[in-house]
Protein backbone atom coordinates (compact mmCIF):
# COMPACT_ATOMS: atom_id res chain seq x y z
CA UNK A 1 49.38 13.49 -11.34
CA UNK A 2 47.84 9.97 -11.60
CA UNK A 3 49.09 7.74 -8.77
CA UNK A 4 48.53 3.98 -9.37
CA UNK A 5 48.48 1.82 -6.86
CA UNK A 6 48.57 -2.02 -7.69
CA UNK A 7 48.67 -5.08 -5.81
CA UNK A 8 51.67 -7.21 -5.66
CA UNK A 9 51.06 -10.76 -8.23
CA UNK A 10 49.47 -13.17 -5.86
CA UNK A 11 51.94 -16.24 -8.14
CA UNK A 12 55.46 -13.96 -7.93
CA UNK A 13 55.02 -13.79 -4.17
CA UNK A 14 54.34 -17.25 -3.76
CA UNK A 15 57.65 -17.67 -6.03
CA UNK A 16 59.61 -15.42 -3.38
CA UNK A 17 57.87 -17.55 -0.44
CA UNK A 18 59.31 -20.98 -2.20
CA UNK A 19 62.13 -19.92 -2.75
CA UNK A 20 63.18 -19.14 0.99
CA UNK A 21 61.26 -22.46 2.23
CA UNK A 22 63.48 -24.15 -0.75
CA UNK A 23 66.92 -22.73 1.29
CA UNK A 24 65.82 -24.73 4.37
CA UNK A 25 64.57 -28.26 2.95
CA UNK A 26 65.75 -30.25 0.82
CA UNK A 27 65.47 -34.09 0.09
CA UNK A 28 67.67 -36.87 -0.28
CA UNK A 29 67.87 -40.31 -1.47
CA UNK A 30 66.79 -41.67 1.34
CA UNK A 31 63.98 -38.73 2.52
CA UNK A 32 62.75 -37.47 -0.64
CA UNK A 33 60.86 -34.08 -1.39
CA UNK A 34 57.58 -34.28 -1.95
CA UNK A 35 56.74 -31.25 -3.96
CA UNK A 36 53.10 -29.49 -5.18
CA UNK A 37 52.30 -27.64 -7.70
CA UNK A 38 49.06 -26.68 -8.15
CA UNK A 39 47.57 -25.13 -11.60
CA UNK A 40 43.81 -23.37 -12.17
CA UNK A 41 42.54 -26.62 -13.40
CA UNK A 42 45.47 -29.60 -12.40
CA UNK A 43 47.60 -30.49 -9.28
CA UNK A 44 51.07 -32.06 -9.72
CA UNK A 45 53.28 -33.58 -7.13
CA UNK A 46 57.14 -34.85 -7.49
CA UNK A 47 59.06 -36.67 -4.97
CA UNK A 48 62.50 -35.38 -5.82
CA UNK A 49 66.20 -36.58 -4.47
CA UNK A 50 67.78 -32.71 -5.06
CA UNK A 51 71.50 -34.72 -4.31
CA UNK A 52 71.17 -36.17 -7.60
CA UNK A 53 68.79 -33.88 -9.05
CA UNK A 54 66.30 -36.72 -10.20
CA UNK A 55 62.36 -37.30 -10.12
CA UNK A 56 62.02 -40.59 -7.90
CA UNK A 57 58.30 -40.66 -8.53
CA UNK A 58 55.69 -38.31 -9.92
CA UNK A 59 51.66 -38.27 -9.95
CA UNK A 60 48.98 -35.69 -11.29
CA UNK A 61 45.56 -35.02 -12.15
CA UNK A 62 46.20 -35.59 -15.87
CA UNK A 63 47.23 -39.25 -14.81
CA UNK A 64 46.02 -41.72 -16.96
CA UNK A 65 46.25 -44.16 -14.11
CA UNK A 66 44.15 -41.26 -12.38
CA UNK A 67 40.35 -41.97 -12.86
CA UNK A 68 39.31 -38.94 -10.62
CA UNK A 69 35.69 -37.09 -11.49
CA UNK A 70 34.56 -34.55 -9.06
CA UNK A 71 36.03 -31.33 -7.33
CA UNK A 72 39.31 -30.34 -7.53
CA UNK A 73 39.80 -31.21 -3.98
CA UNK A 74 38.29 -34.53 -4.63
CA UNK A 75 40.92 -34.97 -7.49
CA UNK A 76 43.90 -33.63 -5.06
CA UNK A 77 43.25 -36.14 -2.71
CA UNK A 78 43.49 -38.89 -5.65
CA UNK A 79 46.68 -37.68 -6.76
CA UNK A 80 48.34 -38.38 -3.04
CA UNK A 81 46.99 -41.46 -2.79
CA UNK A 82 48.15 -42.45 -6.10
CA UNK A 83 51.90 -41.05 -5.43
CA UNK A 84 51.94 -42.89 -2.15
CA UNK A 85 51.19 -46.03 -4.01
CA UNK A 86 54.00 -45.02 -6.72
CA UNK A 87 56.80 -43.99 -3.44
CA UNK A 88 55.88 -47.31 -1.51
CA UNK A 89 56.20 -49.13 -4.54
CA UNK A 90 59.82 -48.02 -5.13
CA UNK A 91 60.52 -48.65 -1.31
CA UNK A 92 60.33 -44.93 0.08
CA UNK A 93 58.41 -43.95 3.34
CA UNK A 94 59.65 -41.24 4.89
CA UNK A 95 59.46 -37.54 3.00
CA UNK A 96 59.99 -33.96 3.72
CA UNK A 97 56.31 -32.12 2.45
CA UNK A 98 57.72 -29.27 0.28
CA UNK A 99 54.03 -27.31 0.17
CA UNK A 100 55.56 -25.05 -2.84
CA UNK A 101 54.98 -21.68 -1.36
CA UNK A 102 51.08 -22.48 -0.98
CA UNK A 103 49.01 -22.34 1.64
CA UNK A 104 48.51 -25.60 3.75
CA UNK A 105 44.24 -25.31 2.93
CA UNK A 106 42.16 -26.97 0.44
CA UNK A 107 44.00 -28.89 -2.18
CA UNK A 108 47.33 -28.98 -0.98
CA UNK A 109 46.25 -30.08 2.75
CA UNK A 110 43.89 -33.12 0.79
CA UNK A 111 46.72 -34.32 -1.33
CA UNK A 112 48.73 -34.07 1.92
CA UNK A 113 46.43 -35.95 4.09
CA UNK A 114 45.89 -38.91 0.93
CA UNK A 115 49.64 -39.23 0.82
CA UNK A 116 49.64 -39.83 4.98
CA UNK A 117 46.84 -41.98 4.94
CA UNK A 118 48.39 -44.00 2.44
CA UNK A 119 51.99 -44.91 3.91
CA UNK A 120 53.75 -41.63 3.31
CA UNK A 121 55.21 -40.25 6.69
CA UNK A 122 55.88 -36.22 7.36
């Protein structure tokens, strides 16, 4: 009798951990989500009105508005600053962060901290 024991997938608990942060927030017109996600290679963020269901502004690592070289941090920091630019633009300040079941550490706290430093308040 072969017993295996395996660990749980690191990405399927972080779905579970979303999903019950994603019962408690959500953003509106005029307070926006500001969602992460974060691939192996690229880092995305949204800012999303779930009333209507719409993207009010988007930025990413893939950007071509995004001339980023360097770490990934380096590059996550980049992509805040650049969807702080975008959310000012169209006249939004105030957001509710949305970390998307990741850790607040590394690449989510830099694109965090870009997005305060650049007129975004959470």
């Amino acid at each position: 009798m072969n017993i295996v024991i395996s660990k749980p997938d690191k990405n399927k608990t972080r779905q579970k951990r979303h999903a019950r942060v994603r019962g408690k927030i959500s953003g509106t017109a005029e307070r926006p989500r500001l969602n992460v996600f974060r691939s192996n290679k690229n880092i995305y963020a949204q800012l999303i009105d779930d009333v209507a269901g719409v993207t009010l502004a988007s930025a990413s690592s893939i950007d071509k508005d995004l001339n980023a070289s360097g770490t990934k941090t380096e590059e996550a920091a980049e992509v805040g600053k650049l969807l702080a630019q975008r959310a000012t633009e169209k006249g939004y300040k105030d957001v509710v962060f949305d970390r998307g079941g990741y850790l607040y550490h590394g690449r989510v706290q830099a694109l965090a901290e870009a997005a305060r430093e650049n007129g975004l308040e959470f």
